[in-house]
Protein backbone atom coordinates (compact mmCIF):
# COMPACT_ATOMS: atom_id res chain seq x y z
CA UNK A 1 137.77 16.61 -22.62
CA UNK A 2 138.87 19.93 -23.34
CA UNK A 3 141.40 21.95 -20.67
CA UNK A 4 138.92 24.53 -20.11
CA UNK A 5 137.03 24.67 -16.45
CA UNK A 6 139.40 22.11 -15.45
CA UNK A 7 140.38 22.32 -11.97
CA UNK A 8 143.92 20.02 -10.99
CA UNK A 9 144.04 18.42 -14.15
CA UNK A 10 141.61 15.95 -14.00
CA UNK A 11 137.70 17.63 -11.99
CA UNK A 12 136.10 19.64 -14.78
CA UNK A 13 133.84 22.31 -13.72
CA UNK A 14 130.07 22.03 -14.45
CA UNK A 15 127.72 25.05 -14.60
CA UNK A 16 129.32 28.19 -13.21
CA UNK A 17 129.88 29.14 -9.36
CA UNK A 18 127.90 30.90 -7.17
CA UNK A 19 128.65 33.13 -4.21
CA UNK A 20 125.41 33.27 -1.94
CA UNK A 21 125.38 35.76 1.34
CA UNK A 22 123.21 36.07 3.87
CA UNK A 23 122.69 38.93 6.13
CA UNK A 24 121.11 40.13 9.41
CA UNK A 25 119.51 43.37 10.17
CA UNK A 26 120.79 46.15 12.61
CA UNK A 27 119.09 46.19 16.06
CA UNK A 28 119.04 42.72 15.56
CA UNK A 29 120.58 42.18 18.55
CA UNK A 30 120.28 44.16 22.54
CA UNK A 31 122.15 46.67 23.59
CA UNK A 32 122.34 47.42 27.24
CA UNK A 33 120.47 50.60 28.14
CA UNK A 34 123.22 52.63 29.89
CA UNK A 35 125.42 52.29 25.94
CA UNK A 36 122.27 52.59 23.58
CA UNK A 37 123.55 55.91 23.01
CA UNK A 38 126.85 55.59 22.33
CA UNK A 39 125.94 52.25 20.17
CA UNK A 40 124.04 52.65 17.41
CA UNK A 41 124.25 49.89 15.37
CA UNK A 42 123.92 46.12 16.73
CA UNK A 43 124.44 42.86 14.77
CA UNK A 44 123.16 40.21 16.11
CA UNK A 45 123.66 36.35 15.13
CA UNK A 46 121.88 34.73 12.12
CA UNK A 47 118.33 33.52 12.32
CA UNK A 48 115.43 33.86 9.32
CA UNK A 49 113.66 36.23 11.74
CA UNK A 50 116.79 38.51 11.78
CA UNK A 51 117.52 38.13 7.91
CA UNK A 52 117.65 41.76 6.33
CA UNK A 53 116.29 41.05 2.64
CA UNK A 54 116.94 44.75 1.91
CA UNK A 55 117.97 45.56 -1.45
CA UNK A 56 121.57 46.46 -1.46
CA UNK A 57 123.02 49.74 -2.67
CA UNK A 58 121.03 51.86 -6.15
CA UNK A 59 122.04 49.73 -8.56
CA UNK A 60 118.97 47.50 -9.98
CA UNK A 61 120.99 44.26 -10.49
CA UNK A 62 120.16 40.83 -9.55
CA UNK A 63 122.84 40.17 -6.81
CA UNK A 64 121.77 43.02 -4.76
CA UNK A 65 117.83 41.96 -4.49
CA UNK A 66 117.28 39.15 -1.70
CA UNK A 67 116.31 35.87 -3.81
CA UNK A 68 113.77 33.89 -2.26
CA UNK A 69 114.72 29.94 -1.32
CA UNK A 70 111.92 28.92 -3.45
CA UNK A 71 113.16 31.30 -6.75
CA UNK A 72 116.75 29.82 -6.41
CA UNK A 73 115.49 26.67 -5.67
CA UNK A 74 117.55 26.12 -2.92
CA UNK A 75 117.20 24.70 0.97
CA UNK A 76 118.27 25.35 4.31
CA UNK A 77 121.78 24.11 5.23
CA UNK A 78 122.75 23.36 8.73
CA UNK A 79 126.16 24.99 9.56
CA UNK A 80 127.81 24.73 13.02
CA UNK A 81 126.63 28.08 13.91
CA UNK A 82 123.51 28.19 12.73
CA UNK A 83 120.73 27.01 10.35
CA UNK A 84 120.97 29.31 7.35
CA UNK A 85 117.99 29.75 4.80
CA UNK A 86 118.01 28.95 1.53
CA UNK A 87 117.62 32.44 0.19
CA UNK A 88 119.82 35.46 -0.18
CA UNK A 89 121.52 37.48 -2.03
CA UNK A 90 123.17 35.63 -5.18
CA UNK A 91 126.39 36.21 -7.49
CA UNK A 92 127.00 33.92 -10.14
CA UNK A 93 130.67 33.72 -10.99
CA UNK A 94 132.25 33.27 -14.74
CA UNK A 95 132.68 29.11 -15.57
CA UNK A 96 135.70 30.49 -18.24
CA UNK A 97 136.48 33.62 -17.78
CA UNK A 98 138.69 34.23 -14.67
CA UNK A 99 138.89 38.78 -15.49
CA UNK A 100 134.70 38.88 -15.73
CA UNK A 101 134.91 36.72 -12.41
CA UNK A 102 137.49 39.65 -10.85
CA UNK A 103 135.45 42.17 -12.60
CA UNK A 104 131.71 41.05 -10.61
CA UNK A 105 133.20 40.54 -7.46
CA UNK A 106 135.22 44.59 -7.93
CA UNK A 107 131.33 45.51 -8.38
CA UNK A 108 130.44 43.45 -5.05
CA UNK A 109 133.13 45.10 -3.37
CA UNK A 110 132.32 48.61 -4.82
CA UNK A 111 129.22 48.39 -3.29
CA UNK A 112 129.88 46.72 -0.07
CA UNK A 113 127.83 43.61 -0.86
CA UNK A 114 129.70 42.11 2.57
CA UNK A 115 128.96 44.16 5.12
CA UNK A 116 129.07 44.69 9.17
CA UNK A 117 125.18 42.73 9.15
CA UNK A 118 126.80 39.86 6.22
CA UNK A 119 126.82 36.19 8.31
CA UNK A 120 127.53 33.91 5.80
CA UNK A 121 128.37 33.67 2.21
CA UNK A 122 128.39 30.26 0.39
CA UNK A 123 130.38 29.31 -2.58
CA UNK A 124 128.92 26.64 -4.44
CA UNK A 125 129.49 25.05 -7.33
CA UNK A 126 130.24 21.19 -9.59
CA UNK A 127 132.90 19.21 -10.37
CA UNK A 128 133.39 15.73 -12.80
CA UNK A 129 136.28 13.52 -12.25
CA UNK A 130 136.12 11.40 -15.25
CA UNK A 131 139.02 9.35 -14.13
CA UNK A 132 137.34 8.28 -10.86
CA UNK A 133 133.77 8.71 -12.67
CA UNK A 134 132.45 10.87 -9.70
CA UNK A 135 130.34 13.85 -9.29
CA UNK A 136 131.17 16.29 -6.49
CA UNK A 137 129.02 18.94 -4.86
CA UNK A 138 131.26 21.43 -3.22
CA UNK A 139 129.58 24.27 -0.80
């Protein structure tokens, strides 16, 4: 096995990474009458009725349009603040090269991909130990 995508040593990383973030929309939340002037914006907690599938920012690029759960394949996971839907907004992350990995997430940043309404964001990806024979699913 070759020494590139290994992580420790020995768990060799399959496929590539993926950040996935989730976000709510403003007034999601209530704001008590007597402050709804002096607070504007309100982010409430996470919920599929709340999620804000808004594109993010000008740029036409895939990790700032909201992916369906049924486009990235993907289901719900049960956290121990919410249930989160398997959508969202999706970054896939460099499996060997570490500088385009710093250089997507500097274009994340740049345009405040995390922001005040962002709930969760998941970071998933594969690993093989071959000296244990074991697959392992990290999220």
């Amino acid at each position: 096995m070759s020494e590139s995508n290994m992580i420790f040593y020995e768990n060799k990383l399959l496929g590539y990474p993926r950040m996935r973030m989730l976000k709510v929309n403003n007034k999601s939340c209530e704001v008590v009458n007597s402050f709804r002037r002096e607070i504007t914006q309100c982010f409430g907690k996470y919920s599929e009725a709340n999620e804000d599938q808004t594109p993010i920012g000008s740029e036409k690029m895939f990790s700032f349009e909201y992916q369906s759960a049924e486009i990235l394949d993907s289901e719900s996971y049960w956290g121990e603040i919410s249930t989160y839907g398997g959508g969202g907004f999706v970054q896939d992350l460099s499996s060997n090269d570490p500088n385009e990995t710093l250089a997507r997430i500097a274009t994340l940043k740049e345009n405040r991909w995390i922001d005040r309404g962002t709930r969760v964001v998941f970071i998933d990806f594969s690993l093989y130990n071959a000296n244990i024979n074991l697959f392992c699913i990290i999220k």
